[in-house]
PDB file of N, CA and C in Angstrom:
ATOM      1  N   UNK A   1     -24.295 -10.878   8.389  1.00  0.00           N
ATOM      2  CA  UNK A   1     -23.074 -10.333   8.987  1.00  0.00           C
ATOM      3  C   UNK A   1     -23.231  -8.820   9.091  1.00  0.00           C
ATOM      4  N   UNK A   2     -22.573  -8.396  10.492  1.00  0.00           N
ATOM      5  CA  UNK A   2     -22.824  -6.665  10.119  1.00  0.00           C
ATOM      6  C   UNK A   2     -21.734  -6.339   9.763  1.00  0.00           C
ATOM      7  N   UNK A   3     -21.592  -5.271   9.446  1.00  0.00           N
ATOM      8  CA  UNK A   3     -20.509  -4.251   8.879  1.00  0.00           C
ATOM      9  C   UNK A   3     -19.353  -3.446   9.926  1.00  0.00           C
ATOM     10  N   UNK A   4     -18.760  -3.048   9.329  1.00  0.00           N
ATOM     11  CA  UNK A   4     -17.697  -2.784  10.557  1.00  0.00           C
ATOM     12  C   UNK A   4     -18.288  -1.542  11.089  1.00  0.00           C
ATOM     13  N   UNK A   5     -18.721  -0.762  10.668  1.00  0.00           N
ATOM     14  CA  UNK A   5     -19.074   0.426  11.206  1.00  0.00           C
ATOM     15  C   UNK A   5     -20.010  -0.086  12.304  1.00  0.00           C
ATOM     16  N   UNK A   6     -21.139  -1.028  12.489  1.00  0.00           N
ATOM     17  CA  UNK A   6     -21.855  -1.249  12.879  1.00  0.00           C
ATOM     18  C   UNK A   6     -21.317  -2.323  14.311  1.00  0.00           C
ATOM     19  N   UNK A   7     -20.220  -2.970  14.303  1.00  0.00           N
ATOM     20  CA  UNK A   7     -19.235  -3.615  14.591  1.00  0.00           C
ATOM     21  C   UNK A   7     -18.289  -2.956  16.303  1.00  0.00           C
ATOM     22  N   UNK A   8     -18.117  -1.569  15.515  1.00  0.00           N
ATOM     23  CA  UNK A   8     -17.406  -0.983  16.174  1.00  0.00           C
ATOM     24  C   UNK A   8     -18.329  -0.018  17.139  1.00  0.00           C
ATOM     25  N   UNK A   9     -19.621  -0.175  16.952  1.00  0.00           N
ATOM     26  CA  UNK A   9     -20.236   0.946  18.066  1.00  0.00           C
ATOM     27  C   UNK A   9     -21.288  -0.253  18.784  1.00  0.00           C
ATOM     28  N   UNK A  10     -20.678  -1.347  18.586  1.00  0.00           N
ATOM     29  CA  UNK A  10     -21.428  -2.688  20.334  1.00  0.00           C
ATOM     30  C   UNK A  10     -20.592  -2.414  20.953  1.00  0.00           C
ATOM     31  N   UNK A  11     -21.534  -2.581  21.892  1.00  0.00           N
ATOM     32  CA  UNK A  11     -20.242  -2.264  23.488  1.00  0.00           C
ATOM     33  C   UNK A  11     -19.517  -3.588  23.388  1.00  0.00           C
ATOM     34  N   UNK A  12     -18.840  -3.601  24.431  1.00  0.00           N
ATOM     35  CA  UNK A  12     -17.081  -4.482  24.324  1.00  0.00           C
ATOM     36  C   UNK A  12     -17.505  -5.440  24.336  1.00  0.00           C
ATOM     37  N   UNK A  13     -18.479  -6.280  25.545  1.00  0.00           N
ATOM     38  CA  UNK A  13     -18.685  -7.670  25.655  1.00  0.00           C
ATOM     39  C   UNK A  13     -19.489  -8.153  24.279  1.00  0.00           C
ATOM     40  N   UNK A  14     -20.071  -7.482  23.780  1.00  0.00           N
ATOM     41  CA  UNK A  14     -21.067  -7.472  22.453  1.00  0.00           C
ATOM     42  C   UNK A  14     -20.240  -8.243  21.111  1.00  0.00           C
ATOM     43  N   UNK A  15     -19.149  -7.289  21.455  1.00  0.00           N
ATOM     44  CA  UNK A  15     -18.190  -7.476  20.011  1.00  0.00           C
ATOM     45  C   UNK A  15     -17.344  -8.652  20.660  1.00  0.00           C
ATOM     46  N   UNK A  16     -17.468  -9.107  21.859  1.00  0.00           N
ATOM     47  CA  UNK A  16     -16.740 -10.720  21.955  1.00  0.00           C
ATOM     48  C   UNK A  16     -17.499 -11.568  21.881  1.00  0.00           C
ATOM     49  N   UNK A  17     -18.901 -11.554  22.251  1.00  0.00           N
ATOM     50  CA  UNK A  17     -19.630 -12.342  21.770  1.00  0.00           C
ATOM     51  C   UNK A  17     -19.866 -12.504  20.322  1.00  0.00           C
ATOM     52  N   UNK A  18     -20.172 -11.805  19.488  1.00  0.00           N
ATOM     53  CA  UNK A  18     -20.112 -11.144  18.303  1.00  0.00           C
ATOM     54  C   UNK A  18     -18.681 -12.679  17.486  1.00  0.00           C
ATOM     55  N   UNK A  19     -17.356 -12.138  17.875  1.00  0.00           N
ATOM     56  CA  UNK A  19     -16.460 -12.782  17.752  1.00  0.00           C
ATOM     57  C   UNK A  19     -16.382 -14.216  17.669  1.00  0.00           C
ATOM     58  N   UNK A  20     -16.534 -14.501  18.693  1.00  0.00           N
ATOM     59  CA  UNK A  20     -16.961 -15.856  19.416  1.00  0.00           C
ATOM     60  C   UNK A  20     -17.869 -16.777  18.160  1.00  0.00           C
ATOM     61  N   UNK A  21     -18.906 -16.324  17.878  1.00  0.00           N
ATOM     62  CA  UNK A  21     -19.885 -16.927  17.316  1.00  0.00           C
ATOM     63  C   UNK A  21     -19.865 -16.553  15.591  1.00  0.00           C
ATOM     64  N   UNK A  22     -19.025 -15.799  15.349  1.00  0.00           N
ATOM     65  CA  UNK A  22     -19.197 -15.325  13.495  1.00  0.00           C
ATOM     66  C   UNK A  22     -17.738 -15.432  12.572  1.00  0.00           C
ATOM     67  N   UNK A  23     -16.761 -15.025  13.837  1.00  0.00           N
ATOM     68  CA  UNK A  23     -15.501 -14.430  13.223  1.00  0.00           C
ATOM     69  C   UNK A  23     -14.610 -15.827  13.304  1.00  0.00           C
ATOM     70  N   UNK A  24     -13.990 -16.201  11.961  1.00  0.00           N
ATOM     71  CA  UNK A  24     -12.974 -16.886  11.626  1.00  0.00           C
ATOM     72  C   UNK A  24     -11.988 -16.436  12.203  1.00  0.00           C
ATOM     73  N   UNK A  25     -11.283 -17.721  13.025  1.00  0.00           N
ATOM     74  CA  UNK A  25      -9.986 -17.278  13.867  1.00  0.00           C
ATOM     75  C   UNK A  25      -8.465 -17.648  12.585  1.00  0.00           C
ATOM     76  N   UNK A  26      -7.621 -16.615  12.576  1.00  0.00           N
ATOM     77  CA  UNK A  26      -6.686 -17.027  11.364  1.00  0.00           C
ATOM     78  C   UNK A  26      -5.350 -17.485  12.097  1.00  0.00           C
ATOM     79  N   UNK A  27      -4.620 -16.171  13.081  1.00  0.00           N
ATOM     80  CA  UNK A  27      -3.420 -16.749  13.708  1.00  0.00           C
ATOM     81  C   UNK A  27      -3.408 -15.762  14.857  1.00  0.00           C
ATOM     82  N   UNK A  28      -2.812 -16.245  16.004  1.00  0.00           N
ATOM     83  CA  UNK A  28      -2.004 -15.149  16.539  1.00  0.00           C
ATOM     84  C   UNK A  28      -0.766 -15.240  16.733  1.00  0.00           C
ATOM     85  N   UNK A  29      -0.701 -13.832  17.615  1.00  0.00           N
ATOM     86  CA  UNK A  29       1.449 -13.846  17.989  1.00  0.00           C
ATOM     87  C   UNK A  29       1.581 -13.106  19.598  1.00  0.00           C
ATOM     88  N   UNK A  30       2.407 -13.064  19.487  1.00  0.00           N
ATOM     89  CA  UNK A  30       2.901 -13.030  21.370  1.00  0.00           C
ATOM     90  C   UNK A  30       4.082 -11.592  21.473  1.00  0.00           C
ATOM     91  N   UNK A  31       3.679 -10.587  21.760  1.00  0.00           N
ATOM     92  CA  UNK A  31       4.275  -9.573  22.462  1.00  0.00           C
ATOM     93  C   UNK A  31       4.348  -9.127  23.711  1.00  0.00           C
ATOM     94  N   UNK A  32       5.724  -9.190  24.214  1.00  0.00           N
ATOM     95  CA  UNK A  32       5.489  -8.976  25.694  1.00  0.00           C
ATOM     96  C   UNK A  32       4.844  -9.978  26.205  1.00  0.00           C
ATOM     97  N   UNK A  33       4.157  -9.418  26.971  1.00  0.00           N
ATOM     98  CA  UNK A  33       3.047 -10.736  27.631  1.00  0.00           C
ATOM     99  C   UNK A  33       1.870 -10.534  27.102  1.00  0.00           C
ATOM    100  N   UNK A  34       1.866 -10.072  25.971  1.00  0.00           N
ATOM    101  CA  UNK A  34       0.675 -10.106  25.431  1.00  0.00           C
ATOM    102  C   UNK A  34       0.179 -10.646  24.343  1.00  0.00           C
ATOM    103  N   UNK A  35      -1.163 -11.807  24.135  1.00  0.00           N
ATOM    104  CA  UNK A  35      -1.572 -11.901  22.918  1.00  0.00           C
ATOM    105  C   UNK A  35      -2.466 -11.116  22.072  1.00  0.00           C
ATOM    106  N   UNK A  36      -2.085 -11.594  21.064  1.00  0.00           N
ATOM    107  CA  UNK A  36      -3.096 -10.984  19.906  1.00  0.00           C
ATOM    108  C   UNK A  36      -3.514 -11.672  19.094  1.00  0.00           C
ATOM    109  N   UNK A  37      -5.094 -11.942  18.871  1.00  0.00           N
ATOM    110  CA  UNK A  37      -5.081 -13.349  17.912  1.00  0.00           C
ATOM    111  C   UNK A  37      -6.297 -12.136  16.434  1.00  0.00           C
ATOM    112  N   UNK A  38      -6.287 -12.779  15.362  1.00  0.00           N
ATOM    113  CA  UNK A  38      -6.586 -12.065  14.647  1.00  0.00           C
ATOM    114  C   UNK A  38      -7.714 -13.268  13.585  1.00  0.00           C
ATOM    115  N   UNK A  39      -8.772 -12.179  13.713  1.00  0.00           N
ATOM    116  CA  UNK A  39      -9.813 -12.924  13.128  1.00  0.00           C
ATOM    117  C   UNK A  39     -10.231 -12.209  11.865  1.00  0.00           C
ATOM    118  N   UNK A  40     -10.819 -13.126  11.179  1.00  0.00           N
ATOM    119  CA  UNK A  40     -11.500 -12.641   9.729  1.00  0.00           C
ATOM    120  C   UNK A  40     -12.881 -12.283   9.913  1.00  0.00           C
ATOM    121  N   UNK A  41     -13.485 -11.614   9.294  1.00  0.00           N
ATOM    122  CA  UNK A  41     -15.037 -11.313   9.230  1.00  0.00           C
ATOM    123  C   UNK A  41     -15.397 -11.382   7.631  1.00  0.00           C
ATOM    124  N   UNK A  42     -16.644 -11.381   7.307  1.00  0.00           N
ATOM    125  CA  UNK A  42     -17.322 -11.084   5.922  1.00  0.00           C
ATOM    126  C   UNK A  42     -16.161 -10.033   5.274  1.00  0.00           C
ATOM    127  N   UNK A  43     -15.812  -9.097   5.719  1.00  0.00           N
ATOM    128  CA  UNK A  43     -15.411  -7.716   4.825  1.00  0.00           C
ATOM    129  C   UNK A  43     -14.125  -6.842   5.704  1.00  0.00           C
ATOM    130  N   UNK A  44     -13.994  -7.240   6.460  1.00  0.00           N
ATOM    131  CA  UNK A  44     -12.898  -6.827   7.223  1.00  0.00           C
ATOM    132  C   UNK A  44     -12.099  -7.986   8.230  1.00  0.00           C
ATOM    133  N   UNK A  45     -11.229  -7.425   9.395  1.00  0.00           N
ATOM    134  CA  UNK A  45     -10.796  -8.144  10.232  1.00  0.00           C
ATOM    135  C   UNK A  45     -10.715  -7.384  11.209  1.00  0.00           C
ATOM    136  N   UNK A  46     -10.293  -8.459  12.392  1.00  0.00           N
ATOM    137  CA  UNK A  46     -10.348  -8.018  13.936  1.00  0.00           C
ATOM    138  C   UNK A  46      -9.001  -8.842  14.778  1.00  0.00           C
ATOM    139  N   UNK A  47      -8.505  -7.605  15.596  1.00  0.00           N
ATOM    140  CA  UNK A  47      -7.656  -8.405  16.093  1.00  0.00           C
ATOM    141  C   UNK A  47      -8.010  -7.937  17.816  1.00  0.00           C
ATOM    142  N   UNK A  48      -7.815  -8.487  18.871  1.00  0.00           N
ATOM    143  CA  UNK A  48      -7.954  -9.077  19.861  1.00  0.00           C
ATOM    144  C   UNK A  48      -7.062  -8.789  20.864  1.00  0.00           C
ATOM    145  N   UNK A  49      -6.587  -8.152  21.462  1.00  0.00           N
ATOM    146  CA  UNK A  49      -5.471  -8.433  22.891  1.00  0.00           C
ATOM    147  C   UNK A  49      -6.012  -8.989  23.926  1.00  0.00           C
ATOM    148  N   UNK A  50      -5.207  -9.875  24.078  1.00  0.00           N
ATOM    149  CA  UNK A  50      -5.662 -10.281  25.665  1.00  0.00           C
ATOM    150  C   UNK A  50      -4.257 -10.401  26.543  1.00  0.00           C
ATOM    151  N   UNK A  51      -4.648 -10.530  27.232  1.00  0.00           N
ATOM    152  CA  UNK A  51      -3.771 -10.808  28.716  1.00  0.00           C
ATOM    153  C   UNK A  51      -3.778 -11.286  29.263  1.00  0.00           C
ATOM    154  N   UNK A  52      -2.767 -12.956  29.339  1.00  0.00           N
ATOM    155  CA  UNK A  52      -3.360 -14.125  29.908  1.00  0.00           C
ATOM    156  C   UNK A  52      -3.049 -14.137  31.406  1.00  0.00           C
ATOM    157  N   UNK A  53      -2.207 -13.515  31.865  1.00  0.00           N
ATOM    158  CA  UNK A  53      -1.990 -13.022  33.198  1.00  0.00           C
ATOM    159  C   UNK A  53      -3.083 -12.910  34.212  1.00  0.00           C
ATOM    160  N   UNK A  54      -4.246 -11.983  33.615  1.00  0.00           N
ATOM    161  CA  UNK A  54      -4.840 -11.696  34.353  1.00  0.00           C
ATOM    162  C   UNK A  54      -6.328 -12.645  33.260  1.00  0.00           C
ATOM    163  N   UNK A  55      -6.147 -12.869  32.229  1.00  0.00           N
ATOM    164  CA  UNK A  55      -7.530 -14.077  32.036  1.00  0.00           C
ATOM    165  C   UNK A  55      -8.506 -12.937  31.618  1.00  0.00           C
ATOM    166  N   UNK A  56      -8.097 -11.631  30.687  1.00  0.00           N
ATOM    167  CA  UNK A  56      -9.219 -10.868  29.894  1.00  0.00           C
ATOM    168  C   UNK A  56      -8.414 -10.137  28.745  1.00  0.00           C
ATOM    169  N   UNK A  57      -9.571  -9.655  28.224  1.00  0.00           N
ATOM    170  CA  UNK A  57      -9.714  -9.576  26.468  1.00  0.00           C
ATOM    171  C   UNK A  57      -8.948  -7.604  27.213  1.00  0.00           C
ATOM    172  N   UNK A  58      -8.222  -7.496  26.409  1.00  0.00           N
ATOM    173  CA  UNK A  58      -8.006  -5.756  26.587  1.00  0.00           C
ATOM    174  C   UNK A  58      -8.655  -4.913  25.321  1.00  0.00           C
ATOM    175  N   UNK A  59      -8.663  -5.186  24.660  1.00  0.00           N
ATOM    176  CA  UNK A  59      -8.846  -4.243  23.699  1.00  0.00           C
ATOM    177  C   UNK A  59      -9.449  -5.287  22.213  1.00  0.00           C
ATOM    178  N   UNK A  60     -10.495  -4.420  21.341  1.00  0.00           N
ATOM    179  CA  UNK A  60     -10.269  -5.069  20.249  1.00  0.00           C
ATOM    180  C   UNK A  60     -10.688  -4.125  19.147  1.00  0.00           C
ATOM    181  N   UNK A  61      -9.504  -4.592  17.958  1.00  0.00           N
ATOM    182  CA  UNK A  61      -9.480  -3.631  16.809  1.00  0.00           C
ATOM    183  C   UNK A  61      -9.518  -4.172  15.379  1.00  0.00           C
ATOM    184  N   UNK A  62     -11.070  -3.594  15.436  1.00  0.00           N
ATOM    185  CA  UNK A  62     -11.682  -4.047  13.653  1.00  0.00           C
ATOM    186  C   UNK A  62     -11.194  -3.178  12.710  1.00  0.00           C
ATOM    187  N   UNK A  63     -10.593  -3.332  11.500  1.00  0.00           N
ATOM    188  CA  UNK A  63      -9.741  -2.871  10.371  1.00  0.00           C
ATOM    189  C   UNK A  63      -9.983  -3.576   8.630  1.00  0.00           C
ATOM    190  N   UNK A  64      -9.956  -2.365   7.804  1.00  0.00           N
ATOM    191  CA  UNK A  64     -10.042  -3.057   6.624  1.00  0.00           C
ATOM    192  C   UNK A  64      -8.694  -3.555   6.278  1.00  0.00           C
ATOM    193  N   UNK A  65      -7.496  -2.666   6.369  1.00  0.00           N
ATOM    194  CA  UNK A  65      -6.745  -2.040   5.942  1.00  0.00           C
ATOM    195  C   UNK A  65      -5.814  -3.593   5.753  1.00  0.00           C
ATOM    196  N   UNK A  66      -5.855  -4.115   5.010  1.00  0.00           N
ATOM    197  CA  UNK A  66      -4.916  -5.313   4.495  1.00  0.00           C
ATOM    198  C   UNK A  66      -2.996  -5.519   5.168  1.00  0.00           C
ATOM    199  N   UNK A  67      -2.977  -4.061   5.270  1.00  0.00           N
ATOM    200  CA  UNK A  67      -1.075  -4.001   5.397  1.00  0.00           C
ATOM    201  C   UNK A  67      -1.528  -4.158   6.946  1.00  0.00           C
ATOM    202  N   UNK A  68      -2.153  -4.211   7.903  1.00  0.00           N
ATOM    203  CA  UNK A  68      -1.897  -4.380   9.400  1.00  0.00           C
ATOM    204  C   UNK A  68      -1.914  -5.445   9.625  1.00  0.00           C
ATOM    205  N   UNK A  69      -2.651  -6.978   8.343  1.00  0.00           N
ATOM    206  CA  UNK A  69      -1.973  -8.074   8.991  1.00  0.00           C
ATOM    207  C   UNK A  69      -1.146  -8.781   8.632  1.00  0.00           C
ATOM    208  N   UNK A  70       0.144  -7.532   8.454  1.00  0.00           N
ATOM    209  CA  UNK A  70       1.847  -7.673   7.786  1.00  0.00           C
ATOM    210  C   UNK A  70       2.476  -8.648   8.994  1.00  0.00           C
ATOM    211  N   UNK A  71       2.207  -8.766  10.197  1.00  0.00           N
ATOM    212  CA  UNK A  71       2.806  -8.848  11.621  1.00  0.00           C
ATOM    213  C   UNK A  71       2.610 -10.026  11.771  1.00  0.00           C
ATOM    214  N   UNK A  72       1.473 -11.055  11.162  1.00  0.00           N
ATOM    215  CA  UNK A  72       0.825 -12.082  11.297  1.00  0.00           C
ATOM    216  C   UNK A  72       1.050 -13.553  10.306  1.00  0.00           C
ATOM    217  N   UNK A  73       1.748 -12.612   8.848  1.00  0.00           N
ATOM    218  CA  UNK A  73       1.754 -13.579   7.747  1.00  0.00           C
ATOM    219  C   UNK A  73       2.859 -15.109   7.837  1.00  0.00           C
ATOM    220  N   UNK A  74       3.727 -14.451   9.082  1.00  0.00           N
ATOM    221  CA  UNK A  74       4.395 -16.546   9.655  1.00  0.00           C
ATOM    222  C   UNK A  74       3.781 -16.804  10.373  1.00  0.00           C
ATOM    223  N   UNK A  75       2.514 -16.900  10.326  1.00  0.00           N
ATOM    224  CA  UNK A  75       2.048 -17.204  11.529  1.00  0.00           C
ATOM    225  C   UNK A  75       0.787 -18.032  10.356  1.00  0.00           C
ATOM    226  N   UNK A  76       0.313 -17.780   9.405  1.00  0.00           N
ATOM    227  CA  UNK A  76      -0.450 -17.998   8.833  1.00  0.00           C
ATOM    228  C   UNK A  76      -0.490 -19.781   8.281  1.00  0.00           C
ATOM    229  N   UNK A  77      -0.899 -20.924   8.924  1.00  0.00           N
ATOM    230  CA  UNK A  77      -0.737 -22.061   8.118  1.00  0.00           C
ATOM    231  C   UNK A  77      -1.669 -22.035   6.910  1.00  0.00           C
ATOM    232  N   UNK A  78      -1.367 -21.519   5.215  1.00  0.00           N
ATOM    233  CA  UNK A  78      -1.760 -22.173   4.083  1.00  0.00           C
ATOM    234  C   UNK A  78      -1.863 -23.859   3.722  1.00  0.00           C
ATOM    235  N   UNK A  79      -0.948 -24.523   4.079  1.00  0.00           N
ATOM    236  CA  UNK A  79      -0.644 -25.826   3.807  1.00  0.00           C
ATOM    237  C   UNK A  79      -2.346 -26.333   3.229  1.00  0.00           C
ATOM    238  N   UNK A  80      -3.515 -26.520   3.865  1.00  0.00           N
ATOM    239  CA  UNK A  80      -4.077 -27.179   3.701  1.00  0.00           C
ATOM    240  C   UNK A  80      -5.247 -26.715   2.583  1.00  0.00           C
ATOM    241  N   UNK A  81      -4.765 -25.070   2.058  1.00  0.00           N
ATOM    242  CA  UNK A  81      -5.207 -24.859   0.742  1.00  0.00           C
ATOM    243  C   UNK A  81      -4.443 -24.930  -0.480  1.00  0.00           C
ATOM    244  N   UNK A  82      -3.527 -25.424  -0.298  1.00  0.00           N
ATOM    245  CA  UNK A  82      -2.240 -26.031  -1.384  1.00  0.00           C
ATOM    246  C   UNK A  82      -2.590 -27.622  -1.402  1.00  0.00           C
ATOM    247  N   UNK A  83      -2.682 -27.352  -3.026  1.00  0.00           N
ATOM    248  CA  UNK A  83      -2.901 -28.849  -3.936  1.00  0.00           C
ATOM    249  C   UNK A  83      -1.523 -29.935  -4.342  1.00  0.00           C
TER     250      UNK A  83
END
């Protein structure tokens, strides 16, 4: 797995491929007309905009920082790690 630093300087299509093939998908949510789906990595996370309107990825933002996926936690199904 690479590191985020390493993460954040592939060019764009890189880091969706990248995505695609490594990164655990957890939840997304719906603003505006926009999604955001938010993935896990080894040591950080990534979250995603897209725009289904037009059928592409806008932006994507890798983060350690635990409190940014405050926005996401009803969105989160646990159920199937509860005994």
């Amino acid at each position: 797995m690479i590191t985020i630093d390493d993460f954040q300087i592939l060019p764009f299509n890189k880091q969706c491929d990248f995505i695609t093939v490594f990164a655990d998908y957890l939840a997304y949510r719906i603003e505006e007309e926009k999604k955001y789906y938010l993935y896990a990595m080894e040591n950080y996370f990534v979250e995603v905009a897209y725009l289904p309107t037009e059928g592409k990825v806008l932006e994507i933002n890798a983060f350690h920082d635990i409190n940014e996926i405050e926005m996401y936690l009803d969105f989160i199904d646990i159920s199937d790690l509860i005994r």
